[in-house]
Protein backbone atom coordinates (compact mmCIF):
# COMPACT_ATOMS: atom_id res chain seq x y z
CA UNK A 1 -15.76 -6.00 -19.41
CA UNK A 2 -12.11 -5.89 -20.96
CA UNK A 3 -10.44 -2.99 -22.07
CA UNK A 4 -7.80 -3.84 -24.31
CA UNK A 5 -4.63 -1.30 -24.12
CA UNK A 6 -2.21 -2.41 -26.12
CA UNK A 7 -0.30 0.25 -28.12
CA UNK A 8 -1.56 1.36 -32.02
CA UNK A 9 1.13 2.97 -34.23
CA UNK A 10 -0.33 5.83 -36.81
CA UNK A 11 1.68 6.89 -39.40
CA UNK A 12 1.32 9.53 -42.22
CA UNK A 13 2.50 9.62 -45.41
CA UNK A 14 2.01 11.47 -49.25
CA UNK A 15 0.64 10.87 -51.90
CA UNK A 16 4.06 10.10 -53.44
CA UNK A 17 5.02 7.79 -50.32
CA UNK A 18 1.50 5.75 -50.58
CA UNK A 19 2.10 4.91 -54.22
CA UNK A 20 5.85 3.78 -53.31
CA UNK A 21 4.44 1.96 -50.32
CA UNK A 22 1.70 0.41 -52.82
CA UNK A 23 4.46 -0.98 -55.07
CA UNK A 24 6.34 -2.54 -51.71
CA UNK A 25 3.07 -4.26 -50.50
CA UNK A 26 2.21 -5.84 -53.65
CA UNK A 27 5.68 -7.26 -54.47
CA UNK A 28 6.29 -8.56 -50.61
CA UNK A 29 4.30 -11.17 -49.11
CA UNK A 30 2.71 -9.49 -46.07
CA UNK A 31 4.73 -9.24 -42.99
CA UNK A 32 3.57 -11.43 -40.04
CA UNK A 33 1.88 -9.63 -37.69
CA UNK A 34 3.01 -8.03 -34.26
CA UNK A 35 2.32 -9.67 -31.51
CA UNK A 36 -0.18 -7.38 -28.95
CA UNK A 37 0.97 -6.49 -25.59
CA UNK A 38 -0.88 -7.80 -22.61
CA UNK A 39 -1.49 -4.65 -21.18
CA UNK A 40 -5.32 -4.88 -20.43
CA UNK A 41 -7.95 -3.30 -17.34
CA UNK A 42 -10.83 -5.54 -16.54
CA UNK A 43 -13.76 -4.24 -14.36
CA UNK A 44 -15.78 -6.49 -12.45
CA UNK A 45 -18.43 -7.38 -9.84
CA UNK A 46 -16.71 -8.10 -6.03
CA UNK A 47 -19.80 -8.16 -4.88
CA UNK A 48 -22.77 -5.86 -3.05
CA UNK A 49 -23.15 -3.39 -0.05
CA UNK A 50 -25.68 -1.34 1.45
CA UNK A 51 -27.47 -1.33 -2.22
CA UNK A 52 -24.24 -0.85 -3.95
CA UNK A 53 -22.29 -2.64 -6.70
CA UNK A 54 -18.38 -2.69 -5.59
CA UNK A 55 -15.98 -3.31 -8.55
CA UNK A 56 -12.98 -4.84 -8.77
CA UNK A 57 -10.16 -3.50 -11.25
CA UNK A 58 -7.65 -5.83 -12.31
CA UNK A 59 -4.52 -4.34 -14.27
CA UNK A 60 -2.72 -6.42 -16.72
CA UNK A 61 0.89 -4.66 -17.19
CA UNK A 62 2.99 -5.74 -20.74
CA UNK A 63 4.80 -8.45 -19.29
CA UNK A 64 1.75 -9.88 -18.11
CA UNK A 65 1.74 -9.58 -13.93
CA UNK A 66 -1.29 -7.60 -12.77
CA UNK A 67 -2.75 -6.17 -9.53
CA UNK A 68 -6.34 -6.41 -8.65
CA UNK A 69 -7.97 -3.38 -6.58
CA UNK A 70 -11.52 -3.21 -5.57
CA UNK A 71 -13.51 0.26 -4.63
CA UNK A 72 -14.06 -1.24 -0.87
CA UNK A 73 -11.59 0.16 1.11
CA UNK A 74 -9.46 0.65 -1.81
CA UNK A 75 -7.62 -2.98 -1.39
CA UNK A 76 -5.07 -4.57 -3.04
CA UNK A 77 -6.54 -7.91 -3.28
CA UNK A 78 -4.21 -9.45 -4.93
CA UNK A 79 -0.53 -8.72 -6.96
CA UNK A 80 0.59 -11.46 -9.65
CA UNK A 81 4.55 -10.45 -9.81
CA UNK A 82 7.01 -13.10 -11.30
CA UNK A 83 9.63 -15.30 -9.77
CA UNK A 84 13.55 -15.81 -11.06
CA UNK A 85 11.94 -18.62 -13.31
CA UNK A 86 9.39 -16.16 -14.81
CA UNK A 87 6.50 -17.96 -12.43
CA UNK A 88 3.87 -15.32 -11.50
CA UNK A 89 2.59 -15.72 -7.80
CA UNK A 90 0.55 -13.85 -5.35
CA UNK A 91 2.46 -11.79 -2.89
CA UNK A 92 -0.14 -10.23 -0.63
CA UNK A 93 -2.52 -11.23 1.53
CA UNK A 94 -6.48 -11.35 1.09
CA UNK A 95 -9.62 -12.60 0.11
CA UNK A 96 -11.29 -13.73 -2.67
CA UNK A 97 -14.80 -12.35 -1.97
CA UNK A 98 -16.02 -8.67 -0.74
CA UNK A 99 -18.19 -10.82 2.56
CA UNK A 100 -14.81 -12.01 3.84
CA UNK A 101 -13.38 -8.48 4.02
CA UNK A 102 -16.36 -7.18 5.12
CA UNK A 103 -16.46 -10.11 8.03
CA UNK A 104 -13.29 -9.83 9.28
CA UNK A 105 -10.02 -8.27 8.23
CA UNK A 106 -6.93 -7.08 9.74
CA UNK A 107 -6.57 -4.01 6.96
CA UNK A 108 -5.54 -6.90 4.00
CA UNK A 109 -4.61 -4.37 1.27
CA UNK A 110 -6.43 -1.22 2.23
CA UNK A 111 -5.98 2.55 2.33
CA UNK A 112 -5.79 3.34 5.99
CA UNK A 113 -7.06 6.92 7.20
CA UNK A 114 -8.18 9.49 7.78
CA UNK A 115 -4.99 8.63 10.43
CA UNK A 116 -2.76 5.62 9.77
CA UNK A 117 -1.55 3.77 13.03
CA UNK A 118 -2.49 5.26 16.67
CA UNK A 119 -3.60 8.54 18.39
CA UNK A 120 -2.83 8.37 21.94
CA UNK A 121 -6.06 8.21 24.08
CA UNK A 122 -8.39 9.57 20.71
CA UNK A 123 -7.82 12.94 21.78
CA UNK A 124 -5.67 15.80 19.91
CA UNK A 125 -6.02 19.64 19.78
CA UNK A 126 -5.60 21.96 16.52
CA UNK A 127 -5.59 25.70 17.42
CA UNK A 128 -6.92 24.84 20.89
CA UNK A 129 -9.80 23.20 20.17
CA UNK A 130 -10.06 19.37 21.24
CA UNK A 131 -11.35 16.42 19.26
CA UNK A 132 -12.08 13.32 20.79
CA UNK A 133 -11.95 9.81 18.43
CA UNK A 134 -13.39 6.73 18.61
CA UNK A 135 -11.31 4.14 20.82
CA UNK A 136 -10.49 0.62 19.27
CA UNK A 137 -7.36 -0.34 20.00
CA UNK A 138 -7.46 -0.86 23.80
CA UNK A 139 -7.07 2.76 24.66
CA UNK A 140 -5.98 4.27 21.31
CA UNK A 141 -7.18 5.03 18.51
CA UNK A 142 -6.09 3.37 15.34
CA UNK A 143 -5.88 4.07 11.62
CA UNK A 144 -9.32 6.38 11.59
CA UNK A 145 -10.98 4.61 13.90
CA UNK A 146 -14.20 2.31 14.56
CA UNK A 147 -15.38 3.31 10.22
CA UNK A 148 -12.17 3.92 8.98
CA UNK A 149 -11.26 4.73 4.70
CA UNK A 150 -10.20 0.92 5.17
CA UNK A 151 -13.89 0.40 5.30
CA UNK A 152 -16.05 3.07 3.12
CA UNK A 153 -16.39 2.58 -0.76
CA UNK A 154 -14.00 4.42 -2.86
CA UNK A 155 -15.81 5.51 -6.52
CA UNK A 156 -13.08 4.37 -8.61
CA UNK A 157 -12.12 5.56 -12.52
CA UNK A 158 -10.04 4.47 -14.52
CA UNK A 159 -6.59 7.20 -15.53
CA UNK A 160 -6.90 8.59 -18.89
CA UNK A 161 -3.05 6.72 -19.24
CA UNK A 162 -4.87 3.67 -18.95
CA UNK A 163 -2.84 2.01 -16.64
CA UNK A 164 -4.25 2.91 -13.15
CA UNK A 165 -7.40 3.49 -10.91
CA UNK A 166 -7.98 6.89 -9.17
CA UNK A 167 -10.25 6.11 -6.18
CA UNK A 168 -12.13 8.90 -4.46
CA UNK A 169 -13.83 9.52 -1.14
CA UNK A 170 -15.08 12.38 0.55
CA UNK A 171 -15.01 12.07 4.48
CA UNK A 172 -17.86 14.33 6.20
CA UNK A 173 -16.97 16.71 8.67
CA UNK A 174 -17.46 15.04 11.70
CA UNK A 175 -16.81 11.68 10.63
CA UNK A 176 -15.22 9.53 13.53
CA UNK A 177 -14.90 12.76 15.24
CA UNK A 178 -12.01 14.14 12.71
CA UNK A 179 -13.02 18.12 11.68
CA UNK A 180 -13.19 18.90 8.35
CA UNK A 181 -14.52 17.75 5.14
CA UNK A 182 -11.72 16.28 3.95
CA UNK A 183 -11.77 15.01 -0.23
CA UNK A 184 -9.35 12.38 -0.88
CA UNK A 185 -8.06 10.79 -3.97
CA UNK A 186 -5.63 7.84 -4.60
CA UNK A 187 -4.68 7.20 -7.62
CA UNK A 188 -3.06 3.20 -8.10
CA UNK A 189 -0.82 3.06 -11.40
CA UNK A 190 0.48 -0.60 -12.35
CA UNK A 191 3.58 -0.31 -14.81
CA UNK A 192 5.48 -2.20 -17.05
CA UNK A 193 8.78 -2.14 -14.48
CA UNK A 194 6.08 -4.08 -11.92
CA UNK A 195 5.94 -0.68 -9.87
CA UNK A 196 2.62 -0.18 -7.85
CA UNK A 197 2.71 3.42 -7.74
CA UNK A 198 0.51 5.18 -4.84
CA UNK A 199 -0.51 8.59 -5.53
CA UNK A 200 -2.35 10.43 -2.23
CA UNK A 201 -4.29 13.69 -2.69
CA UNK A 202 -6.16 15.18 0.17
CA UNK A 203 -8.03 18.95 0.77
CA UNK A 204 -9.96 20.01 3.79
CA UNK A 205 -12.45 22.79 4.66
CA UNK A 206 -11.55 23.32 8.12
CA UNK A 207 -8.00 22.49 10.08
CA UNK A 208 -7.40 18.46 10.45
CA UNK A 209 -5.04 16.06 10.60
CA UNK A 210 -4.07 13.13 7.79
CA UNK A 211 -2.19 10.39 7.48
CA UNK A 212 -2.59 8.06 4.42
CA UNK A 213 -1.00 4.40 3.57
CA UNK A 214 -1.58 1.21 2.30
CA UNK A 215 -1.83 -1.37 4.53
CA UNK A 216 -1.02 -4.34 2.10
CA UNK A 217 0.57 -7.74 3.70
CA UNK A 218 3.14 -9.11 1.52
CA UNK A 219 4.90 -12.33 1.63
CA UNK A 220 7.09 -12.61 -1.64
CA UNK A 221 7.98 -16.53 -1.24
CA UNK A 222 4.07 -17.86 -1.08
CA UNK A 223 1.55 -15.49 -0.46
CA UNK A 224 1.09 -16.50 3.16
CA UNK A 225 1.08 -20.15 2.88
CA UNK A 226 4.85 -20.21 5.37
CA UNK A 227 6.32 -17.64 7.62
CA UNK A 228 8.16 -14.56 6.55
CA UNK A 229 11.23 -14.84 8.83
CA UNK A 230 13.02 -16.44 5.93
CA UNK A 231 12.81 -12.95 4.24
CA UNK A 232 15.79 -10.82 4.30
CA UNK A 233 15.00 -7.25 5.51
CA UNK A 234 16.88 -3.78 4.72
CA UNK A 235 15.33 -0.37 6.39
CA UNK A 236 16.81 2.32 5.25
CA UNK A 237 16.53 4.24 9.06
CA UNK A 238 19.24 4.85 11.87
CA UNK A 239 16.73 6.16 14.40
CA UNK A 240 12.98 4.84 15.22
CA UNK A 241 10.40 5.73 17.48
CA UNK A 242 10.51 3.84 21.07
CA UNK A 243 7.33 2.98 22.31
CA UNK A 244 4.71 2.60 25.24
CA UNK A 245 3.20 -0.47 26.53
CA UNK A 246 0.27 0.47 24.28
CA UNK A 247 2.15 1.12 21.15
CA UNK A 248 1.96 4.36 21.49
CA UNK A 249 5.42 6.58 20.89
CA UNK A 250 6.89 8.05 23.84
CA UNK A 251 8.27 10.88 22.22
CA UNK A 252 12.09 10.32 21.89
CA UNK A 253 13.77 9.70 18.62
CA UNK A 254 16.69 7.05 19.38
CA UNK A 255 19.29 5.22 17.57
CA UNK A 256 18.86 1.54 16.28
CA UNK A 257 22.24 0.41 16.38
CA UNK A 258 23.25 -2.27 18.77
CA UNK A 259 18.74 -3.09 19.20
CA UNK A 260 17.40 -5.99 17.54
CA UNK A 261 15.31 -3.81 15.40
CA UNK A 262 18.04 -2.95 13.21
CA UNK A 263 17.96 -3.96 9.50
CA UNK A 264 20.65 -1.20 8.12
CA UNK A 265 22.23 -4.27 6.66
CA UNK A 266 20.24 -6.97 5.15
CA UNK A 267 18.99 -9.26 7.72
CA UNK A 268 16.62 -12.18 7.85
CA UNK A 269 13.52 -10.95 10.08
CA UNK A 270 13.64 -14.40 12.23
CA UNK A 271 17.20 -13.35 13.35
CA UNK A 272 16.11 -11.70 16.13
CA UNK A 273 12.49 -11.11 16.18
CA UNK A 274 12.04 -12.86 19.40
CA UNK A 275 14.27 -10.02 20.81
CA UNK A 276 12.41 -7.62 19.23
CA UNK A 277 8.83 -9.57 21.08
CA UNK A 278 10.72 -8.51 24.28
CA UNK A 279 10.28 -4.91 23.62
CA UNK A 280 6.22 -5.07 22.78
CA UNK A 281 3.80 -5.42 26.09
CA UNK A 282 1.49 -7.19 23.73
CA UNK A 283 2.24 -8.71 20.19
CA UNK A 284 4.80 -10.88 19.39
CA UNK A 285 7.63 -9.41 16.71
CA UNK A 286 7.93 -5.94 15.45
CA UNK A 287 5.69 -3.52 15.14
CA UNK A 288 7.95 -0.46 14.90
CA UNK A 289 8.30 2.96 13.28
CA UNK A 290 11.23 3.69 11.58
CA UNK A 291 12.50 7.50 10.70
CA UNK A 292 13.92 7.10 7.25
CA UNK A 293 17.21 8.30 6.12
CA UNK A 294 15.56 10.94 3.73
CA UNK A 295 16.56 11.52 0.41
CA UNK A 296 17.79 15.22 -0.69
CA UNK A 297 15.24 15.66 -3.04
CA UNK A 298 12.68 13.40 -4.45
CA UNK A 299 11.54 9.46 -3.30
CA UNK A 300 13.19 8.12 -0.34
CA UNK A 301 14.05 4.34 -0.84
CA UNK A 302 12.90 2.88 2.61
CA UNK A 303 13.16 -0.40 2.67
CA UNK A 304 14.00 -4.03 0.66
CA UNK A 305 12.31 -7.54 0.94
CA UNK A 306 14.23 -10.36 -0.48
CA UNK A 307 12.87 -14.01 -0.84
CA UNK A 308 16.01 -16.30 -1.60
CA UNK A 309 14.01 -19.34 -2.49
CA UNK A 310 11.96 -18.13 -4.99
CA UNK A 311 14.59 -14.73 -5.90
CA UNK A 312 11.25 -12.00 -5.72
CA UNK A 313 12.48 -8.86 -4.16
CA UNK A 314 10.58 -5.68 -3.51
CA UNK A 315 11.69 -2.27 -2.89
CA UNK A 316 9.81 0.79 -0.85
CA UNK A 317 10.31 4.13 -2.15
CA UNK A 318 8.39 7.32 -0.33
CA UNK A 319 7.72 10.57 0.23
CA UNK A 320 6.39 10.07 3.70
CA UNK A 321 9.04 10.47 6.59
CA UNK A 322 8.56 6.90 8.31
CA UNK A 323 7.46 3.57 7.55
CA UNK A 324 6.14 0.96 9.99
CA UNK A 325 7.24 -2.47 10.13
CA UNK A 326 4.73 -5.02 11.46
CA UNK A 327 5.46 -8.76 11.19
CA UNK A 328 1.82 -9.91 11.21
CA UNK A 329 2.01 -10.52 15.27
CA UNK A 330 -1.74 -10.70 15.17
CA UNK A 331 -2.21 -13.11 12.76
CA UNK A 332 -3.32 -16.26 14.42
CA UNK A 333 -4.52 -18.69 12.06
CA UNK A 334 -8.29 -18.05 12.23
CA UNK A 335 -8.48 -16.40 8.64
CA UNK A 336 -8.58 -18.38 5.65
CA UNK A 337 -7.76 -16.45 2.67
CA UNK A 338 -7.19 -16.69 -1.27
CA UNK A 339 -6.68 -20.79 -2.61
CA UNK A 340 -7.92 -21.60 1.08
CA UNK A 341 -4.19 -20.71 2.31
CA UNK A 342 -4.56 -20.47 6.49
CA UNK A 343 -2.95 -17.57 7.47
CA UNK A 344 -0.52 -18.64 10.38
CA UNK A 345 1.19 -16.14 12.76
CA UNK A 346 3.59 -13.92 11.20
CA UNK A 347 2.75 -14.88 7.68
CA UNK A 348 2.64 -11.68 6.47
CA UNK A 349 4.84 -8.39 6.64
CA UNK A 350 3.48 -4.61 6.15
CA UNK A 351 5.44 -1.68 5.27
CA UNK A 352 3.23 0.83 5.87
CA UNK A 353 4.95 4.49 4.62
CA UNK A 354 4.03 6.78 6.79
CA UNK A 355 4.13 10.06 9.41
CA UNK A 356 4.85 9.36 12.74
CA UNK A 357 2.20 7.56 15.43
CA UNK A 358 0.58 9.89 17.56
CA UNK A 359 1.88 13.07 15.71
CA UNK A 360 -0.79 15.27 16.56
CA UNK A 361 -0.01 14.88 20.16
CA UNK A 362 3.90 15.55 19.83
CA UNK A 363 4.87 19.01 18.45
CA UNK A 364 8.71 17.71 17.58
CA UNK A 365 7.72 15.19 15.14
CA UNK A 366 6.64 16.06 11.84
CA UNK A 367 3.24 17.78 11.49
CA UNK A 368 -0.02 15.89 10.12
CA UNK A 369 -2.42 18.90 10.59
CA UNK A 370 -3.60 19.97 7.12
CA UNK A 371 -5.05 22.96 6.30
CA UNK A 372 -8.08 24.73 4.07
CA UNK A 373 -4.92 26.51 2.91
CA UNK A 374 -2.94 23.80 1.80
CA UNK A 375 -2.76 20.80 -0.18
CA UNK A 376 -2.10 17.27 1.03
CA UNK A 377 0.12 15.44 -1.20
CA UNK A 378 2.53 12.17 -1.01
CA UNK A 379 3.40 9.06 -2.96
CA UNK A 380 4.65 5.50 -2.24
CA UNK A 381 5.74 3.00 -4.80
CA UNK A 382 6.12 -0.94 -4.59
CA UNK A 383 8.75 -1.96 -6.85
CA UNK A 384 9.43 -5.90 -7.57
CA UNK A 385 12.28 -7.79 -9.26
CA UNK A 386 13.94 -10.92 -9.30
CA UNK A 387 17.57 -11.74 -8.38
């Protein structure tokens, strides 16, 4: 089914002005008409689970580059953006059926929660009380756990604006051991400036803790058909996180300068990323959090992809006070995605906005705990250009 969005023009006029207008038509031959935008949303079947249909939405923006999104996991399956010669190409990684993602997936495209990235041992305390969490990454906890958001369906409508997809999903209390019935919405929006906006909006009944992102792979040259270490990196951060031999943050904030994990200036990511390996116990590149340099008031821009062979660019603007930079270490060539393209090691690269790892367990970085109280509430956008 095709909704067609294109903009209609209503005017009013008198009685006086529709006689005059009258008179116009009927000596002028008639105009030739506009030509309608491509602005369009298309729903349609990915496929069934458990019983359940699972849609994908695919947004058309004016220009004509779209982003598909389906209501499992709430993944970006794919994002047509154009290249310096007006080309439209895929730029993340994924699937082209719901069984692969179901099968096997390294969180292609999807809303990670109810925590993104690792809790130390799956144990954390709010107000005293303990919570213990499902362990499945070696002896950590990561991005909600064994049933994460990245795997639940997300009921998805489309915005009254027409050009985006709220997706909502209501965790249990309980759920992977998190407290709290926590109601989540994320609302996708696709514009005419190619900007995938992420909108995150979370409430809980009891004390918990959240932490929300998309986990989308991009590679802006060929949608994971070569390496990414031709792309030229900028991270907007002069500190980051050091880490454990579990990737797990050992609690000190300390400067990047003079480490091969800096990309203040713009830097190719295969400069130094076998540097970078040295600094992982397991893994080979970066997989890092980065504390932004935060704006004053309103988004933060975090960080900037550039592709020189094909010009795409993409910039990462956030509310969130960190953003994770993994350089698909784990990819290893056993997943076949989209066009039958083999996804090789480090053929992808995420940018997942974020709070810190293992926040509930350190009191000086920024809290995650979210309250009955409160409201949780943070946005990321994916902006792409050519140069």
């Amino acid at each position: 089914m095709k909704f067609n969005l294109a903009g209609i023009e209503i005017f009013r006029i008198g009685a006086a002005g529709a006689l005059v207008l009258a008179l116009v038509m009927g000596s002028c031959s008639p105009a030739e008409p506009e030509a309608p935008g491509m602005r369009s949303l298309e729903e349609s079947e990915f496929g069934p689970l458990d019983g359940q249909s699972v849609k994908l939405f695919t947004l058309t923006n004016d220009s004509g580059a779209e982003v598909a999104i389906t209501e499992y996991g709430g993944i970006v399956v794919s994002l047509m953006v154009p290249d310096r010669d007006g080309n439209l190409g895929d730029v993340v990684l994924g699937f082209e059926d719901l069984d692969s993602y179901i099968a096997d997936t390294p969180y292609f495209g999807a809303i990670t929660g109810r925590y993104a990235n690792r809790i130390a041992g799956g144990r954390f305390e709010i107000d005293g009380t303990g919570y213990e969490l499902p362990l499945n990454n070696g002896p950590n906890s990561l991005h909600g756990g064994l049933k994460g958001f990245d795997k639940v369906i997300w009921r998805a409508k489309p915005t009254e604006s027409g050009d985006g997809i709220a997706f909502s999903y209501v965790s249990a209390d309980g759920e992977e051991g998190y407290p709290g019935t926590l109601e989540s919405k994320v609302t996708y929006t696709w514009t005419d400036r190619n900007e995938l906006r992420i909108d995150y909006i979370a409430s809980t009944d009891k004390p918990t803790v959240v932490n929300l992102t998309n986990h989308s792979y991009f590679n802006l040259k060929d949608g994971g058909a070569s390496p990414i270490l031709g792309h030229q990196l900028t991270i907007n951060a002069d500190s980051y996180t050091p880490i454990d031999a579990t990737l797990i943050p050992t609690g000190e904030i300390a400067p990047l300068a003079g480490t091969p994990l800096d990309f203040r200036e713009p830097t190719e990511i295969g400069a130094r990323i076998e540097d970078a390996s040295e600094q992982l116990a397991f893994g080979s590149g970066y997989d890092h959090n980065y504390v932004l340099n935060a704006a004053p008031e309103g988004l933060t821009l975090a960080a900037t992809v550039y592709e020189p062979e094909t010009g795409r660019a993409m910039e990462v603007l956030t509310r969130e006070p960190g953003v994770q930079f993994y350089s698909g270490n784990f990819l290893d060539g056993h997943l076949v995605g989209k066009g039958g393209i083999v996804y090789e090691h480090r053929s992808g690269l995420c940018l997942e906005t974020q709070h810190f790892p293992n926040s509930p367990n350190q009191a000086e970085f920024p809290s995650t705990v979210l309250r009955p109280d409160d409201a949780y509430s943070t946005t990321t956008v994916y902006r792409f250009y050519t140069r």
